[in-house]
N, C-alpha and C. Protein backbone atom coordinates (compact mmCIF):
# COMPACT_ATOMS: atom_id res chain seq x y z
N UNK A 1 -3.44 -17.23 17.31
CA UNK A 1 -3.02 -15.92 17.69
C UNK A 1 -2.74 -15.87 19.19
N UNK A 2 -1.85 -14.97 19.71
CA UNK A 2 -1.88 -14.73 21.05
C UNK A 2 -2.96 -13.87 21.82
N UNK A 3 -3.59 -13.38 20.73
CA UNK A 3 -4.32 -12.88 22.01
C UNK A 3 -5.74 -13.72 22.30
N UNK A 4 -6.06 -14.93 21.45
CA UNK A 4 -7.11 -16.10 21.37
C UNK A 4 -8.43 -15.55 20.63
N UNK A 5 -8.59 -14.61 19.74
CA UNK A 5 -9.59 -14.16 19.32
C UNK A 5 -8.95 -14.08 17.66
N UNK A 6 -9.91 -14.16 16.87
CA UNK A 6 -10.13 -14.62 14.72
C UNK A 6 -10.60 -13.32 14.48
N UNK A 7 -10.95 -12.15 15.56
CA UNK A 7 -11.85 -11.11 14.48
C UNK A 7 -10.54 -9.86 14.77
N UNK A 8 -10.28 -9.59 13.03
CA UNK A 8 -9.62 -8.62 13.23
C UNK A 8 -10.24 -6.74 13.79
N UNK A 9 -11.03 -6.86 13.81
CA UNK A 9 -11.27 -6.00 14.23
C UNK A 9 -11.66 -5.41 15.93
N UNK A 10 -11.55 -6.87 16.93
CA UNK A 10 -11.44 -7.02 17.96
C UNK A 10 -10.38 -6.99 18.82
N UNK A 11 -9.41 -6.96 18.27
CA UNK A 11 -7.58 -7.39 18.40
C UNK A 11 -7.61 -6.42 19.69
N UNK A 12 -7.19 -6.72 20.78
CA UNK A 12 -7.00 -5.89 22.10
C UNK A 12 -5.41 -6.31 22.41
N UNK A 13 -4.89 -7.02 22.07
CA UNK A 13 -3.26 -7.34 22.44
C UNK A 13 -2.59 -6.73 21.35
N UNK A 14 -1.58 -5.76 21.66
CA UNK A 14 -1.13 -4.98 21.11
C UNK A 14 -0.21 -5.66 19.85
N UNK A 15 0.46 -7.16 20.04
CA UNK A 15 1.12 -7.85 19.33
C UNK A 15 0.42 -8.64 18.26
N UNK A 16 -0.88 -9.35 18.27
CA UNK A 16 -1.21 -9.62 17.28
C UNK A 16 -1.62 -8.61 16.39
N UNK A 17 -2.33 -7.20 16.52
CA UNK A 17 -2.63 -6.13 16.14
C UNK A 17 -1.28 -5.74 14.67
N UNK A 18 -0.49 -5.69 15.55
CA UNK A 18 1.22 -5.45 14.99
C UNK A 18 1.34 -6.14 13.98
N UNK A 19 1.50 -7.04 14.47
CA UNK A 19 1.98 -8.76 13.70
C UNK A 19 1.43 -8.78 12.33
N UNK A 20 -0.16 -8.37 12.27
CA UNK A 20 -1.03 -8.01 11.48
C UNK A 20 -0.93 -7.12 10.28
N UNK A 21 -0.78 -5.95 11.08
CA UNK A 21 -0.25 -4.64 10.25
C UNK A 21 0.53 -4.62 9.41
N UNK A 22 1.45 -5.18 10.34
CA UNK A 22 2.98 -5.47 9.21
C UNK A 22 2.86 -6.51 8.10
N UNK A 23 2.21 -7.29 8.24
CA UNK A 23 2.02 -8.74 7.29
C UNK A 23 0.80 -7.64 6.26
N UNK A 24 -0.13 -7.29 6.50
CA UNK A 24 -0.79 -6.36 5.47
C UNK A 24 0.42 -5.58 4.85
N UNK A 25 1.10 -4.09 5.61
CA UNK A 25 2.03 -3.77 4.86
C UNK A 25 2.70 -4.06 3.82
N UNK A 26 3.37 -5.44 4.67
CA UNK A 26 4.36 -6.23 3.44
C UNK A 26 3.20 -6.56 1.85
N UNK A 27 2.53 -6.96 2.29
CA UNK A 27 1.43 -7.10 0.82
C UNK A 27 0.88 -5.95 0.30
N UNK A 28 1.28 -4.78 0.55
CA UNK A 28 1.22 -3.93 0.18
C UNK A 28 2.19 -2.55 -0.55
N UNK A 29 3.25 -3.48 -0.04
CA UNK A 29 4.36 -2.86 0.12
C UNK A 29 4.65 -1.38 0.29
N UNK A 30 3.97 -1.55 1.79
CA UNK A 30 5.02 -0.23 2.36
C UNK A 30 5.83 -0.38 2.78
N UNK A 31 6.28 0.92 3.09
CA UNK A 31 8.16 1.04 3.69
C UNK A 31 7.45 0.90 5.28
N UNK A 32 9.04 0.21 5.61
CA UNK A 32 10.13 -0.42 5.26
C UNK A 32 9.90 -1.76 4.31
N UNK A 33 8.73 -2.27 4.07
CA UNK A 33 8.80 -3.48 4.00
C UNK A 33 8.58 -3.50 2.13
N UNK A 34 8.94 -2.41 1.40
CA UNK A 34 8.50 -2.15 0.14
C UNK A 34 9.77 -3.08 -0.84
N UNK A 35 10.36 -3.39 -0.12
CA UNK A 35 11.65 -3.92 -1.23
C UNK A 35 11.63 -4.47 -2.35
N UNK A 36 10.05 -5.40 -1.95
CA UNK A 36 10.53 -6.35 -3.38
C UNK A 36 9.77 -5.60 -4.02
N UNK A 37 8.88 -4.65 -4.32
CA UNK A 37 8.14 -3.92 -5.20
C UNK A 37 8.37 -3.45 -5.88
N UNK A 38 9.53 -2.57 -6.63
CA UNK A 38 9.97 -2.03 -7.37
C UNK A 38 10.40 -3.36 -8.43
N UNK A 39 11.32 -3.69 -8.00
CA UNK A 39 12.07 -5.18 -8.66
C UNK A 39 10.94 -6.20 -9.66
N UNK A 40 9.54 -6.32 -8.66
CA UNK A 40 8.60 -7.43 -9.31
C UNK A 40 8.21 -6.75 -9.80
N UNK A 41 7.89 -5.45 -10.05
CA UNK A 41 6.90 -4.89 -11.25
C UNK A 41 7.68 -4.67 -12.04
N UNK A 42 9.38 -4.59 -12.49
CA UNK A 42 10.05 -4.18 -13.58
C UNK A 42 9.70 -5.37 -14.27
N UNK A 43 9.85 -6.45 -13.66
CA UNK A 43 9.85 -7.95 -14.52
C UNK A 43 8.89 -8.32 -14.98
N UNK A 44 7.92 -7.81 -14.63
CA UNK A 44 6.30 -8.29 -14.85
C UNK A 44 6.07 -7.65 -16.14
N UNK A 45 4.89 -8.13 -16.84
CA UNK A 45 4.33 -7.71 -18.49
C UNK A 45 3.26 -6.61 -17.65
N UNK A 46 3.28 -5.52 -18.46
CA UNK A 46 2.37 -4.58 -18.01
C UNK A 46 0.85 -4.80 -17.50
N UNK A 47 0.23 -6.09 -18.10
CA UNK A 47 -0.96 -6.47 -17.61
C UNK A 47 -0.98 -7.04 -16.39
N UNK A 48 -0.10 -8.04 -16.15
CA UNK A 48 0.06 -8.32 -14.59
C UNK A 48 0.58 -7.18 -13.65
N UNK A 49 1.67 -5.82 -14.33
CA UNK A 49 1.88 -4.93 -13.47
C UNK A 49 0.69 -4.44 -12.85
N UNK A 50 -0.41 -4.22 -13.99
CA UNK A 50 -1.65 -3.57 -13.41
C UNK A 50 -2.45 -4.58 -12.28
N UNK A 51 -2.46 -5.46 -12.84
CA UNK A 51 -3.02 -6.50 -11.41
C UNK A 51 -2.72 -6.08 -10.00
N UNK A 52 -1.11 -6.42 -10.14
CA UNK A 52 -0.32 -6.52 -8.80
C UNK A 52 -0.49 -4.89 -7.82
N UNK A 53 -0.83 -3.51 -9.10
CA UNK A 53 -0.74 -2.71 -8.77
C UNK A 53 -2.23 -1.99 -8.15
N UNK A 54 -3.47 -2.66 -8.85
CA UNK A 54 -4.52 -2.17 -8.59
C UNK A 54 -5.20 -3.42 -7.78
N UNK A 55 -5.99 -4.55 -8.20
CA UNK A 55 -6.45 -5.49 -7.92
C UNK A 55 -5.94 -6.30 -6.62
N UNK A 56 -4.60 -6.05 -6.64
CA UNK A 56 -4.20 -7.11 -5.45
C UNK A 56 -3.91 -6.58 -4.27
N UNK A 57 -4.03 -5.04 -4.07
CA UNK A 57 -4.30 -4.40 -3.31
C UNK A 57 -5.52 -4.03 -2.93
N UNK A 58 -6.69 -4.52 -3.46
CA UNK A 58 -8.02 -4.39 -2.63
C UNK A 58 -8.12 -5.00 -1.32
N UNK A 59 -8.16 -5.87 -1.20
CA UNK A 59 -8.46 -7.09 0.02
C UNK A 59 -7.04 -6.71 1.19
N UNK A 60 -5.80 -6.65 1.25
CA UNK A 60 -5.25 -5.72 1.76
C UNK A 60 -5.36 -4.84 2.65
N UNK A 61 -6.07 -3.74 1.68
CA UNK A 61 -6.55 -2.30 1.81
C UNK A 61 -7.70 -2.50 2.72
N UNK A 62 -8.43 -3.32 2.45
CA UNK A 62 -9.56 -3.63 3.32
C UNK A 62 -9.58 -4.41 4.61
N UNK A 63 -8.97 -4.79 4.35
CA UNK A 63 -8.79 -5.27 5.97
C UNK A 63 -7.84 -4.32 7.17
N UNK A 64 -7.19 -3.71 6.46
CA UNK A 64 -6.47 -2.19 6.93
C UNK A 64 -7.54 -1.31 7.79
N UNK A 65 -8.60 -1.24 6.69
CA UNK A 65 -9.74 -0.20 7.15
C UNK A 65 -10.45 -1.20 8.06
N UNK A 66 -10.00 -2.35 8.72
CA UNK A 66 -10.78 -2.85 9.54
C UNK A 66 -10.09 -3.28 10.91
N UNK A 67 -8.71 -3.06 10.81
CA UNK A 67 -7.81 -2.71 12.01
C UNK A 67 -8.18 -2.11 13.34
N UNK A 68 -7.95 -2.25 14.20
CA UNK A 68 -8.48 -1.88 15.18
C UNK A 68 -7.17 -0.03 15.54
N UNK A 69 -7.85 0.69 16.18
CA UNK A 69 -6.83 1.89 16.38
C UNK A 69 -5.61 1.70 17.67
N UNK A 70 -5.51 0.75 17.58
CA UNK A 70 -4.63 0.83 18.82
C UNK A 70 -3.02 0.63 18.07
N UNK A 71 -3.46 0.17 16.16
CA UNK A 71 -1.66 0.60 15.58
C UNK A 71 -2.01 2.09 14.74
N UNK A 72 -2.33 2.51 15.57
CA UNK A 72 -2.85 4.36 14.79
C UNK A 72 -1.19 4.47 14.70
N UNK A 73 -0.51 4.81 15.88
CA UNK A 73 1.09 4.93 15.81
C UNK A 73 1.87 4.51 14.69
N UNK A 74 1.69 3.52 14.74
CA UNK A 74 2.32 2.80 13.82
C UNK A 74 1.75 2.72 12.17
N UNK A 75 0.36 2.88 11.84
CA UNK A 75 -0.05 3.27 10.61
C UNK A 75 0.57 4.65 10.72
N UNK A 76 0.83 5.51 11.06
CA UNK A 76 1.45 6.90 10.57
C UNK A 76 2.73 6.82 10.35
N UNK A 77 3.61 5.79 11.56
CA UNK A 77 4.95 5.92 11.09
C UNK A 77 4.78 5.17 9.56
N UNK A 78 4.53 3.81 9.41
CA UNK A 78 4.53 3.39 8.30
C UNK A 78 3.61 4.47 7.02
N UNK A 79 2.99 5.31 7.23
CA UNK A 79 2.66 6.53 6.00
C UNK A 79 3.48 6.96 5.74
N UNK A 80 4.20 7.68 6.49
CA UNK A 80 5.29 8.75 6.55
C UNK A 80 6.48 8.11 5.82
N UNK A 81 6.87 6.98 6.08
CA UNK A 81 7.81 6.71 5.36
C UNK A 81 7.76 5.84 4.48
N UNK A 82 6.56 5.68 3.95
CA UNK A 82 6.35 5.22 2.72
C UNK A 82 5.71 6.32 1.64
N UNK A 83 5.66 7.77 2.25
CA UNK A 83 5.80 9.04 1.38
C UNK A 83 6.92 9.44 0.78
N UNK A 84 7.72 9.34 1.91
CA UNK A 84 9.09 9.47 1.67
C UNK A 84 10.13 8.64 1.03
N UNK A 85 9.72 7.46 1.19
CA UNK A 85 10.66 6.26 0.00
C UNK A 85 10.08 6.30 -0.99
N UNK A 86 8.63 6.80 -0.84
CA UNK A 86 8.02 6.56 -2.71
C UNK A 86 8.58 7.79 -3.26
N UNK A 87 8.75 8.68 -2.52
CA UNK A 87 9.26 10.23 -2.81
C UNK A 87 10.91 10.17 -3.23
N UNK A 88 11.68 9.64 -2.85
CA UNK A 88 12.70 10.17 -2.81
C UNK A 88 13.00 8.74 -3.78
N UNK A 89 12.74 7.45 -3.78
CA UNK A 89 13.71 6.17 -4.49
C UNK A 89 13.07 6.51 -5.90
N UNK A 90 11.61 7.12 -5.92
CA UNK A 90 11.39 7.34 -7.37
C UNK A 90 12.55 8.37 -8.45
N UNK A 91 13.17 9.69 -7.15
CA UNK A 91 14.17 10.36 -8.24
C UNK A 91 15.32 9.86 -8.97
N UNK A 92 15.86 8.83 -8.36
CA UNK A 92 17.12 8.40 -9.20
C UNK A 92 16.81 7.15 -10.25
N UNK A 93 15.23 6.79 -10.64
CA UNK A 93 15.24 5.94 -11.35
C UNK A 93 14.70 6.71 -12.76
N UNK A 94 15.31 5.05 -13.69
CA UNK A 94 15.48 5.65 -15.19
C UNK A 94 14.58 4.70 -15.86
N UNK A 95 13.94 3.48 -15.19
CA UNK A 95 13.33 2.60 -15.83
C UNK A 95 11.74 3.28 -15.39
N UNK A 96 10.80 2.79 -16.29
CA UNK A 96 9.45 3.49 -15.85
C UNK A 96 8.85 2.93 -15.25
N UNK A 97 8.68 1.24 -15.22
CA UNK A 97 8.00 0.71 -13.94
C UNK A 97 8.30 0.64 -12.85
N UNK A 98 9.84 0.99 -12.44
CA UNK A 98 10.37 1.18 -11.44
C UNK A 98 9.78 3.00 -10.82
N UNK A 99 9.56 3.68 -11.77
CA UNK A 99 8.84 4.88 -11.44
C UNK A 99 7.72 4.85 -10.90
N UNK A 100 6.84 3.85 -11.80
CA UNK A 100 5.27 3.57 -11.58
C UNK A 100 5.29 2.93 -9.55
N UNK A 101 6.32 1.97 -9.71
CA UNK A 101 6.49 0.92 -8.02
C UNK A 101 6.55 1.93 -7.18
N UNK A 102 7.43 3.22 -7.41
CA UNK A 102 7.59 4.34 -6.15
C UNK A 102 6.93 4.81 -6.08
N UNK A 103 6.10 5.28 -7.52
CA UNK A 103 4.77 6.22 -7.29
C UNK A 103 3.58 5.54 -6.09
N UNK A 104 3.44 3.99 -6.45
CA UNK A 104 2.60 3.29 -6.10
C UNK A 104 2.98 3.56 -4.65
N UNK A 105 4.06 3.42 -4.28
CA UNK A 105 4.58 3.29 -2.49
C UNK A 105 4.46 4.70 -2.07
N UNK A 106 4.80 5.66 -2.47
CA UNK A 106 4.09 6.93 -2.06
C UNK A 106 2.94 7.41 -1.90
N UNK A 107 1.70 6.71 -3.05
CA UNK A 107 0.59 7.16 -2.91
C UNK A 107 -0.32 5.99 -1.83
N UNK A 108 0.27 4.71 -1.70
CA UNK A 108 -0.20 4.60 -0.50
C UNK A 108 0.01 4.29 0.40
N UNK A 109 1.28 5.55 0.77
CA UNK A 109 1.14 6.03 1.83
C UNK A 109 0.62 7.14 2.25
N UNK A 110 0.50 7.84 1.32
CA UNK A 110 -0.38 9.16 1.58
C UNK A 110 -2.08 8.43 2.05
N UNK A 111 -2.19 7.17 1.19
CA UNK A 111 -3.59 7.18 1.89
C UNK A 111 -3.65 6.41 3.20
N UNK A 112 -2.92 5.61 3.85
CA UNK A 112 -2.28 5.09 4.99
C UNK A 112 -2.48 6.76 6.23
N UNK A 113 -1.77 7.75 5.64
CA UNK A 113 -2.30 8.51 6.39
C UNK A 113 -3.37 9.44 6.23
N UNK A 114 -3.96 9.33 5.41
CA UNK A 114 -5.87 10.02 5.67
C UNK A 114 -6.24 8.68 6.49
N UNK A 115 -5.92 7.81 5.92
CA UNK A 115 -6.76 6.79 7.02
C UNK A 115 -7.01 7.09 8.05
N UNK A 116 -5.75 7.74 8.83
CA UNK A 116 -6.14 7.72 10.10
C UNK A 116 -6.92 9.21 10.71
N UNK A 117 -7.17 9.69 9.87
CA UNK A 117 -8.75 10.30 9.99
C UNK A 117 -9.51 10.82 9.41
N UNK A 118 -9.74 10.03 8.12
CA UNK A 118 -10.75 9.75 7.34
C UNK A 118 -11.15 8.59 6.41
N UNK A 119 -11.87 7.79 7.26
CA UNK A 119 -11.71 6.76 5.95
C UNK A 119 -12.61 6.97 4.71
N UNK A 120 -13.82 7.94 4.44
CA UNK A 120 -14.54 7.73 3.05
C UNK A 120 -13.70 8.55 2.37
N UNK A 121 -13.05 9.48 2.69
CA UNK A 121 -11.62 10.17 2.26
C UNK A 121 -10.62 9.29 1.75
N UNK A 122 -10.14 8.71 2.34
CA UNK A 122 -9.28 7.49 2.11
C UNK A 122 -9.71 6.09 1.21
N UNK A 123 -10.80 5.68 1.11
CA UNK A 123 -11.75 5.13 0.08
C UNK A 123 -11.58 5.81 -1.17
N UNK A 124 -12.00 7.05 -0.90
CA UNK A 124 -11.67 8.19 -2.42
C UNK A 124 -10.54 8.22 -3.01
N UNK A 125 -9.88 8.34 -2.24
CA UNK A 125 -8.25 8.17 -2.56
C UNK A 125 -7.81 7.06 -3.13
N UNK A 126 -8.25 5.98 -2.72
CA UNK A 126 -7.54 4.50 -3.10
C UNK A 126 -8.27 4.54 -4.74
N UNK A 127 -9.63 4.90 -4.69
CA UNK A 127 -10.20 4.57 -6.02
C UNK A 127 -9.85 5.50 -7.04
N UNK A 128 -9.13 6.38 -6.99
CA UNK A 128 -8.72 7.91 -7.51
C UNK A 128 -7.38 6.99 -7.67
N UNK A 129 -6.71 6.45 -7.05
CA UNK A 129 -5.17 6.14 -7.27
C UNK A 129 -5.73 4.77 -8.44
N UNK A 130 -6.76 4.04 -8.07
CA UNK A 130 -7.07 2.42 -9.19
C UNK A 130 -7.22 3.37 -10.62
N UNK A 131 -8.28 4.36 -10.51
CA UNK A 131 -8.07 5.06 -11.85
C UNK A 131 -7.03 5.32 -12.71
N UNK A 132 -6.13 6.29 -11.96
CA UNK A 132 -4.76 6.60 -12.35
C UNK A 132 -4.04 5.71 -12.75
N UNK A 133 -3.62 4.91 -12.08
CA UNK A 133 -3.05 3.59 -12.25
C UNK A 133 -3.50 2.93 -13.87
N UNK A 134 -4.73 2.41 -13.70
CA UNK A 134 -5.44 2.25 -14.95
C UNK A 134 -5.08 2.98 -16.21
N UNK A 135 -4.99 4.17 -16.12
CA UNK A 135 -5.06 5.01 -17.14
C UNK A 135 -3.54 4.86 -17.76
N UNK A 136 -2.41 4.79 -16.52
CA UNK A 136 -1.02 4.86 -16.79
C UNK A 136 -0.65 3.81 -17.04
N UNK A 137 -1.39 2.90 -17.47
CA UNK A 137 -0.96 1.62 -17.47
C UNK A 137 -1.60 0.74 -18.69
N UNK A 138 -2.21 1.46 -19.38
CA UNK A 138 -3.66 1.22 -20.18
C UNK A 138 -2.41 1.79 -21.53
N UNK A 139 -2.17 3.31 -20.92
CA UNK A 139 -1.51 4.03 -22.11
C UNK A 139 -0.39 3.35 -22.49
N UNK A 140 0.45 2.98 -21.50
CA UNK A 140 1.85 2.29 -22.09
C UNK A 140 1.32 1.05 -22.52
N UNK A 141 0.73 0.38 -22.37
CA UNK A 141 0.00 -0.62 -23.12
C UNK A 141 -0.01 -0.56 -24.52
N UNK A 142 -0.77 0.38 -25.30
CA UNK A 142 -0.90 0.86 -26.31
C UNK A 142 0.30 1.20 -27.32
N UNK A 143 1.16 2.33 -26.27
CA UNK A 143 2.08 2.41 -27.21
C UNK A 143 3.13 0.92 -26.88
């Protein structure tokens, strides 16, 4: 790293901090960096959708909540417009996992921004969204 320090939660150089964020993002797929998300969950069998959608976003998510505040800025821009791409790319679609991928990119970004000031709030949220998820994903299963 450039700034010579392994603990993410120590990060004082504004660029590895970044560098960071964004590489979480992308595995998370927020906007901007949400692209391939929609696409890999259409292709996927609903049991791996649920993986990719609940499970592989823990570790992620957690290291997010262990970021240091100096990309506060930048976790909000990246909320905001990953409300808004999950918001708006979900209306013109006709396939449902492509519904489920926007829902997913909207809701976390909504928790992207409680994060930034609340995280047992934001904990609640993520496990409130694994439920949901579960449930919507459990049902199309079935039928």
């Amino acid at each position: 790293f450039l700034s010579g320090e392994w603990e993410i939660q120590h990060m004082t150089h504004p660029l590895p901090a970044t560098a960071t964020t964004m590489a979480l993002a992308l595995k998370l797929g927020l906007a901007p960096l949400h692209f391939w998300l929609p696409e890999v969950l259409q292709g996927l069998t609903l049991t791996t959708g649920l993986i990719l959608s609940t499970w592989q976003k823990l570790a992620p998510f957690a290291l997010i909540l262990q970021t240091p505040s100096t990309t506060s800025n930048l976790m909000i821009i990246l909320g905001l417009l990953s409300t808004l791409v999950g918001g708006w790319g979900g209306l013109n679609q006709t396939q449902l996992r492509k519904i489920l991928a926007y829902s997913s990119i909207a809701h976390l970004g909504w928790m992207i921004l409680i994060l930034q000031f609340n995280t047992h709030l934001t904990t609640l949220a993520l496990l409130t969204y694994f439920v949901m998820t579960f449930s919507a994903f459990m049902l199309l299963k079935i039928n």
